[in-house]
Protein backbone atom coordinates (compact mmCIF):
# COMPACT_ATOMS: atom_id res chain seq x y z
CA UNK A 1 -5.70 -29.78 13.01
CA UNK A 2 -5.63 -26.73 14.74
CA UNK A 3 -2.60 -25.45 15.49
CA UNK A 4 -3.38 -24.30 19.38
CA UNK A 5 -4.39 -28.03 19.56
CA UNK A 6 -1.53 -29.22 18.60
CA UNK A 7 0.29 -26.75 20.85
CA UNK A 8 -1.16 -28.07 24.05
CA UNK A 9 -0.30 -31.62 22.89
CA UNK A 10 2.89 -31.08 22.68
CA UNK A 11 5.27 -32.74 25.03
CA UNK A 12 7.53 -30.55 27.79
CA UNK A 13 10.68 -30.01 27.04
CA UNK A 14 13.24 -32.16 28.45
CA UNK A 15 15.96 -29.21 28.82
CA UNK A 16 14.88 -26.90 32.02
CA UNK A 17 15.83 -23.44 32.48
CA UNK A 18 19.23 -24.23 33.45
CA UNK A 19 20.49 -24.57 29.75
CA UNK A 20 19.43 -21.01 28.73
CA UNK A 21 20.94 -19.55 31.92
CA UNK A 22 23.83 -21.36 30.67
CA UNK A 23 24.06 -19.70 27.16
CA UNK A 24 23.08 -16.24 29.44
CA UNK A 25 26.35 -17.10 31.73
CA UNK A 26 29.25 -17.96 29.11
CA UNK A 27 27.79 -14.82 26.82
CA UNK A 28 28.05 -12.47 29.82
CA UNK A 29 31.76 -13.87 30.84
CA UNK A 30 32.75 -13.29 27.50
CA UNK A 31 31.19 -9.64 27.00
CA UNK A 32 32.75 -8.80 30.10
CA UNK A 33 36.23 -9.85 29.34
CA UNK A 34 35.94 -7.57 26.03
CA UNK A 35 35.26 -4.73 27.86
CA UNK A 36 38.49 -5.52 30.39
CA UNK A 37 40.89 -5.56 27.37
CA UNK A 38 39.79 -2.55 26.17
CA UNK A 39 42.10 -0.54 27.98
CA UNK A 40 45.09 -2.95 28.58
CA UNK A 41 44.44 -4.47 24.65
CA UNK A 42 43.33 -1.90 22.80
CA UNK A 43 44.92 1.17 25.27
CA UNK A 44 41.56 2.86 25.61
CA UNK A 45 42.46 4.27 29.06
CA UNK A 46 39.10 5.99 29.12
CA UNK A 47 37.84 2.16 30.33
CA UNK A 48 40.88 1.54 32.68
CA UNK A 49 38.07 1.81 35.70
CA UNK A 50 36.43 -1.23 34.36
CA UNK A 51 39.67 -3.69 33.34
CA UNK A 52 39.96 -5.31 36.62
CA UNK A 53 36.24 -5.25 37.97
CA UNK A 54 35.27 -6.93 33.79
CA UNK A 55 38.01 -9.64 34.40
CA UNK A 56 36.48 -10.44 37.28
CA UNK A 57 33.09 -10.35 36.49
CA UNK A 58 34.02 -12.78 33.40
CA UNK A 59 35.90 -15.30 35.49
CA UNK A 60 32.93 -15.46 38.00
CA UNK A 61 30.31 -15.51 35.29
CA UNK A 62 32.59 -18.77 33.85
CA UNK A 63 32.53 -20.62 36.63
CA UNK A 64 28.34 -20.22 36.99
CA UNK A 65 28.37 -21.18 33.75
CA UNK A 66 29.42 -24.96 32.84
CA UNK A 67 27.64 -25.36 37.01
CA UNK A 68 24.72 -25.10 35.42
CA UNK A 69 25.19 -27.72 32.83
CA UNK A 70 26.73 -29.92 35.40
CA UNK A 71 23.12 -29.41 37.47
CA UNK A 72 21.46 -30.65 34.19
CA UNK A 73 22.89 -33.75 33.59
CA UNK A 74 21.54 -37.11 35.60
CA UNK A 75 24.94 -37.78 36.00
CA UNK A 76 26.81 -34.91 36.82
CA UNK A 77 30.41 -36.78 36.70
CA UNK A 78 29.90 -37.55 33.39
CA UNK A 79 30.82 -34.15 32.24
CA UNK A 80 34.74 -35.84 32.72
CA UNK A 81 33.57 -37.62 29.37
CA UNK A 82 33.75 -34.79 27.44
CA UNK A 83 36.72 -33.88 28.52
CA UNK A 84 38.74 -37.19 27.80
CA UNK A 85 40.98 -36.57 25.06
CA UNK A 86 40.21 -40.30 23.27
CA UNK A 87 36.76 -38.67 22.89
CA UNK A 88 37.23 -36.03 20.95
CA UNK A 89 35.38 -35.15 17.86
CA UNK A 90 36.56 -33.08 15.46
CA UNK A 91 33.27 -32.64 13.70
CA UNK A 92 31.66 -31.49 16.99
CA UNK A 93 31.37 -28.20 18.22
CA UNK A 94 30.41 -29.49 21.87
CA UNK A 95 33.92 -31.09 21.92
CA UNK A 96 35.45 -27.79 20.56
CA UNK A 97 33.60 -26.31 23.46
CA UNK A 98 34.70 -28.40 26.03
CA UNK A 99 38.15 -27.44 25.56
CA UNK A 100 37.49 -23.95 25.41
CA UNK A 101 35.83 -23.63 28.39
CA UNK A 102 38.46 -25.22 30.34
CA UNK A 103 41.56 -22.83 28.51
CA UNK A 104 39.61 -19.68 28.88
CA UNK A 105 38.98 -19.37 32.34
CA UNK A 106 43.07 -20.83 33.01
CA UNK A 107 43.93 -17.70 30.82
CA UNK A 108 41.77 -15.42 32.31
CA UNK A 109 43.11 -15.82 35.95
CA UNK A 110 46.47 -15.54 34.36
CA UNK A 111 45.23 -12.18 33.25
CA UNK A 112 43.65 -11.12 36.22
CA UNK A 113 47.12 -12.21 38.37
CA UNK A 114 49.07 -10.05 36.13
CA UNK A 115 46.73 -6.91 36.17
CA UNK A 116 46.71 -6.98 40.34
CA UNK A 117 50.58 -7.73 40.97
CA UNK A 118 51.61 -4.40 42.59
CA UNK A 119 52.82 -1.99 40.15
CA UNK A 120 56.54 -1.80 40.69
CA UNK A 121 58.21 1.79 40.71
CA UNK A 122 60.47 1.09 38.21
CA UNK A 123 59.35 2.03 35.19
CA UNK A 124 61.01 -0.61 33.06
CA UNK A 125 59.30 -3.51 35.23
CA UNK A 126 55.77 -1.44 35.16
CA UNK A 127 56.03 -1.29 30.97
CA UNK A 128 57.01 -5.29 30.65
CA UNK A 129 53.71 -5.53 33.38
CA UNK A 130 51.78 -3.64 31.01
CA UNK A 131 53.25 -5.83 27.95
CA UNK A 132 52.42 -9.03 29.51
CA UNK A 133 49.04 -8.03 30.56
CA UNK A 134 48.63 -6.76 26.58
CA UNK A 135 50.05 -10.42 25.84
CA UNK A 136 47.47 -12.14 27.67
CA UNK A 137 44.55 -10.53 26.81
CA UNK A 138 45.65 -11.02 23.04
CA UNK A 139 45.65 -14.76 23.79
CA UNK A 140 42.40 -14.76 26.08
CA UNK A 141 40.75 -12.70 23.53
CA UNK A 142 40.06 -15.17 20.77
CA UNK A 143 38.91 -17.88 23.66
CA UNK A 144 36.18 -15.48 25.51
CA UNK A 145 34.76 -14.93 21.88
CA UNK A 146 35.29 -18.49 21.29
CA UNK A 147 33.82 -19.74 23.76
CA UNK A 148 30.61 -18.23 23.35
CA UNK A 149 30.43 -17.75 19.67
CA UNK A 150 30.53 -21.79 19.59
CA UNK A 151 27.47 -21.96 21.36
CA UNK A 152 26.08 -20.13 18.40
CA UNK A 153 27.53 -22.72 16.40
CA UNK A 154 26.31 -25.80 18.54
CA UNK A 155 22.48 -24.29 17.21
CA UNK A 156 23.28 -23.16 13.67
CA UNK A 157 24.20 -27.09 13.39
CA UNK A 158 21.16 -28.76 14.30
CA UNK A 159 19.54 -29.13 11.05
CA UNK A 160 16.18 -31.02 13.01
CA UNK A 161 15.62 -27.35 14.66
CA UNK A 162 14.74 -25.28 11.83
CA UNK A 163 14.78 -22.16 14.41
CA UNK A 164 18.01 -22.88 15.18
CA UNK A 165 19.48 -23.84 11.96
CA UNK A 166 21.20 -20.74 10.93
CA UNK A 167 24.32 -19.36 9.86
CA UNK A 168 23.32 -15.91 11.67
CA UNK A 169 23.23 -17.90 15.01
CA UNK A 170 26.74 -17.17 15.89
CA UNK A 171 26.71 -13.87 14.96
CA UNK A 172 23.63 -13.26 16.72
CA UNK A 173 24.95 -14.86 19.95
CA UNK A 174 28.37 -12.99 19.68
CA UNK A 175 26.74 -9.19 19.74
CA UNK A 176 23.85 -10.17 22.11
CA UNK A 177 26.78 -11.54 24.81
CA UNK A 178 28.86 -8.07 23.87
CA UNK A 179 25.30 -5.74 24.40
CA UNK A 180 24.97 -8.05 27.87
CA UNK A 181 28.81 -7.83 28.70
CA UNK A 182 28.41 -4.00 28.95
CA UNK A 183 24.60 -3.73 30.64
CA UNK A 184 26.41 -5.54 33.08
CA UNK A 185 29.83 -3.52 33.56
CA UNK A 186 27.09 -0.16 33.77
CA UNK A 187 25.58 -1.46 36.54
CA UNK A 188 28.84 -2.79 38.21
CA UNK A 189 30.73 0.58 37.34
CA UNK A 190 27.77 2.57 39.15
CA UNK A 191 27.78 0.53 42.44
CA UNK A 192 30.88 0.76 43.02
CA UNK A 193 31.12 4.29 42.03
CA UNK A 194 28.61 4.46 44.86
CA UNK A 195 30.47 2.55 47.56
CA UNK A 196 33.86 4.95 46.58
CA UNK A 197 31.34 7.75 47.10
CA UNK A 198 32.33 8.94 43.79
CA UNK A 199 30.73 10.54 40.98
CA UNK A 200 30.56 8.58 37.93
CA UNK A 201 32.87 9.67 34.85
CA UNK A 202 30.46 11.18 32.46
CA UNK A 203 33.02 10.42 29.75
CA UNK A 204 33.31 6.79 30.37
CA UNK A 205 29.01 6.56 30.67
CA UNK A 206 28.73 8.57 27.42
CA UNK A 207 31.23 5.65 26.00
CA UNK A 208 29.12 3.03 26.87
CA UNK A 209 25.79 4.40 26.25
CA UNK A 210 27.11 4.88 22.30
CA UNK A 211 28.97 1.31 22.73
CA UNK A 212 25.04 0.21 23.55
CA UNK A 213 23.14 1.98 21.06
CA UNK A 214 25.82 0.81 18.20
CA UNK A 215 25.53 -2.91 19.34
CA UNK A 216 21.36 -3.14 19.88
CA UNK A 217 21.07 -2.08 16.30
CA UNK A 218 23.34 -4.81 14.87
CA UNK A 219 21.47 -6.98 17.13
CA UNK A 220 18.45 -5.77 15.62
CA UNK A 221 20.21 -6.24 12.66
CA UNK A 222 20.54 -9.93 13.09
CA UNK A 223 16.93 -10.34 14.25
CA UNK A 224 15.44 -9.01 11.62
CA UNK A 225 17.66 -10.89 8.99
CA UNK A 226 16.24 -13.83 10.65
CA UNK A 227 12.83 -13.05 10.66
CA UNK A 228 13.12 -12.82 5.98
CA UNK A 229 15.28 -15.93 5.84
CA UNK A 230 13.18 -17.85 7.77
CA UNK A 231 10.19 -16.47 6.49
CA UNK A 232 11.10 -17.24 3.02
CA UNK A 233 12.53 -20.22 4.11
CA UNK A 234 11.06 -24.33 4.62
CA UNK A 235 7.94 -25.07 5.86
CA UNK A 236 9.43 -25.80 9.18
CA UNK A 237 11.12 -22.44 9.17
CA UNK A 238 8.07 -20.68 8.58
CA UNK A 239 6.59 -22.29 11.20
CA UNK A 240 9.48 -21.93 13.99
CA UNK A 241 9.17 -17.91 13.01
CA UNK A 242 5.87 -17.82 13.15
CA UNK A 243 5.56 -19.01 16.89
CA UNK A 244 8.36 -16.84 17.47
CA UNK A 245 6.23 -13.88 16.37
CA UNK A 246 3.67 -15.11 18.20
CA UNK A 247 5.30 -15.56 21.73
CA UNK A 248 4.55 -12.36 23.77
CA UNK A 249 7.55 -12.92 26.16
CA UNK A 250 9.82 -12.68 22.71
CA UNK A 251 8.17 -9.55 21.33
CA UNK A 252 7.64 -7.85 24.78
CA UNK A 253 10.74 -9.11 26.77
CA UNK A 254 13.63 -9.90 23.74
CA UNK A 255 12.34 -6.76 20.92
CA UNK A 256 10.46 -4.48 23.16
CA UNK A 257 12.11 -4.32 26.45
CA UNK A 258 15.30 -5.61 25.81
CA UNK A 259 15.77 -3.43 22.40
CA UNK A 260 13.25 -1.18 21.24
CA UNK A 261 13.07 0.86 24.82
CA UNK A 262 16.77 0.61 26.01
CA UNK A 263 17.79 2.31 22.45
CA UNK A 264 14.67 4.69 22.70
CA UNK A 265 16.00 5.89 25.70
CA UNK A 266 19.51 5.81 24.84
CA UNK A 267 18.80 8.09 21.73
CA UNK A 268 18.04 10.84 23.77
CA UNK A 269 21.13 12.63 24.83
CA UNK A 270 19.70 14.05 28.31
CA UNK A 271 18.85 11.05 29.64
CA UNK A 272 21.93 8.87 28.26
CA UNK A 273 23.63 10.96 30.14
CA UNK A 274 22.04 10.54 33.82
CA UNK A 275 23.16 7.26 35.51
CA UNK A 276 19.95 6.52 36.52
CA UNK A 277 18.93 6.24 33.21
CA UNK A 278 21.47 4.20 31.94
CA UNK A 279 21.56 1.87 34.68
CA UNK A 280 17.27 1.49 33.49
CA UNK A 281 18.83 0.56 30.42
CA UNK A 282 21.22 -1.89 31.72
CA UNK A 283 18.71 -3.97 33.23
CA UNK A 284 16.28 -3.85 30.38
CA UNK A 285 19.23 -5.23 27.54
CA UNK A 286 20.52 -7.74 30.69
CA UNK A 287 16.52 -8.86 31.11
CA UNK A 288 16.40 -9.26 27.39
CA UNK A 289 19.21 -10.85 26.55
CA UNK A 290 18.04 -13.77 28.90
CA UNK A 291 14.64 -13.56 27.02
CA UNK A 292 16.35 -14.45 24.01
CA UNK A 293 18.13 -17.60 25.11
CA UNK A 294 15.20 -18.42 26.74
CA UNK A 295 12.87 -18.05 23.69
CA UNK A 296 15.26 -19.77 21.14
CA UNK A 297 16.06 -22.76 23.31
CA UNK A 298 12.29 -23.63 23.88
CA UNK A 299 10.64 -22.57 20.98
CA UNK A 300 12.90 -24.05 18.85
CA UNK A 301 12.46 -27.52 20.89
CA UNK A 302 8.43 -26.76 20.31
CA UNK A 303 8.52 -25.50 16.58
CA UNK A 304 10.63 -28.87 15.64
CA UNK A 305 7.89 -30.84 17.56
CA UNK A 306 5.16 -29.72 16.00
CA UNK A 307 7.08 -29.80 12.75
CA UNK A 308 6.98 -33.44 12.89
CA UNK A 309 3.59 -33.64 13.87
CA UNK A 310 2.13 -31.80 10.77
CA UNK A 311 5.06 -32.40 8.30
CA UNK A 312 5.68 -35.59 8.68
């Protein structure tokens, strides 16, 4: 049969937008929250402008996030299910994920409490402030990469999705939430560089512009590594690739706009270095990260579907 035919007789999906937007949320919480401990963590204090408005940005971002699972479900309450200790499943990375997604945000307002006590005059108190802040990002660390790094592993797990069934998918979801993370802090850092009627550190743009070129080309990276396993793969990988390839929004909205342009643009110094610019480039990786949970959750659904149909 042809396989256009058997496109258009394939059944919607039962999942609705919600679930990708999901993915999109928890991966820009935990980019975010990267970027925050980069000063107080890592004592980068080029990026101290960004530690408290990435905190928040991650904490907000966390709450969107499991709302929009909630929305999804016919029974919203029975997200307590998950959450009941005498159902836990150790051989389940939703139940891992669960867990995680109620410590994270917990030690993330911890964080964010410590970082906007008032700094105390004495400089003994201000250095154990500074420790304890250090502390908690070293514990919340782990859980923001966590928490979205399982989603990765939720996918790479389902062996009936052939698109999904991956050991790159975590990988591929950690770097993709990272490149988001900072599209988003560009545009945040702008606006309210704006509001302050301040110019924009040039420094601390230049930072993130390289921090953006180096992560779209391991992203890039990943893509492509999918692209030979999968070609060289099952018949069922072949043909999940294949539709992938096919599927303007994914070429034009994940690899075109939401890589190929942003780094094209990002490779030339002069414009790099204009905020304009970068904040075009913020929007195009933020567009295109979305693109790409929206691209893997359906067409993986579609390519498993039709699978069956002319597999099986």
């Amino acid at each position: 049969m042809d396989l256009n035919v058997l496109i258009q007789s394939v059944n919607p999906s039962p999942w609705k937008v919600l679930i990708p937007l999901y993915f999109y949320f928890t991966g820009l919480s935990a980019g975010s929250f990267i970027l925050s401990s980069l000063s107080t963590v890592f004592g980068m204090k080029k990026f101290k402008p960004l530690a408290l408005p990435s905190a928040i940005a991650a904490i907000v971002l966390l709450v969107l996030a499991p709302t929009t699972l909630i929305l999804d479900l016919g029974q919203p309450l029975r997200f307590l299910n998950v959450l009941n200790p005498a159902n836990f499943n150790a051989t389940s990375p939703i139940s891992y994920g669960s867990w995680l997604l109620t410590l994270y945000p917990i030690a993330t307002l911890i964080y964010i409490w410590i970082m906007v006590k008032p700094e105390a005059a004495d400089g003994v108190i201000a250095s154990r402030r500074d420790r304890n802040l250090k502390i908690m990002g070293v514990i919340t660390i782990p859980l923001a990469l966590s928490v979205h790094a399982y989603t990765g592993f939720v996918f790479g797990v389902v062996k009936a999705k052939a698109l999904w069934n991956t050991a790159l998918m975590p990988g591929y979801f950690l770097t993709s939430a990272i490149l988001s993370g900072i599209g988003l802090l560009v545009i945040v850092y702008l606006i309210l560089s704006a509001r302050k009627k301040e110019k924009p550190d040039p420094q601390l743009l230049k930072s993130l512009a390289n921090m953006m070129i180096g992560v779209i080309v391991l992203d890039l990276f990943w893509v492509i590594s999918m692209w030979l396993v999968m070609g060289m793969g099952t018949e069922a990988a072949r043909l999940a690739i294949n539709l992938e390839l096919h599927d303007p929004l994914y070429l034009f909205g994940e690899i075109v706009a939401g890589m190929i342009l942003p780094l094209l643009i990002l490779l030339q110094p002069r414009l790099r270095s204009r905020p304009g610019w970068l904040a075009a480039v913020a929007v195009l990786v933020l567009f295109g990260v979305f693109v790409m949970r929206y691209t893997l959750v359906f067409t993986g659904i579609e390519a498993s579907t039709l699978g069956t149909l002319m597999f099986h």
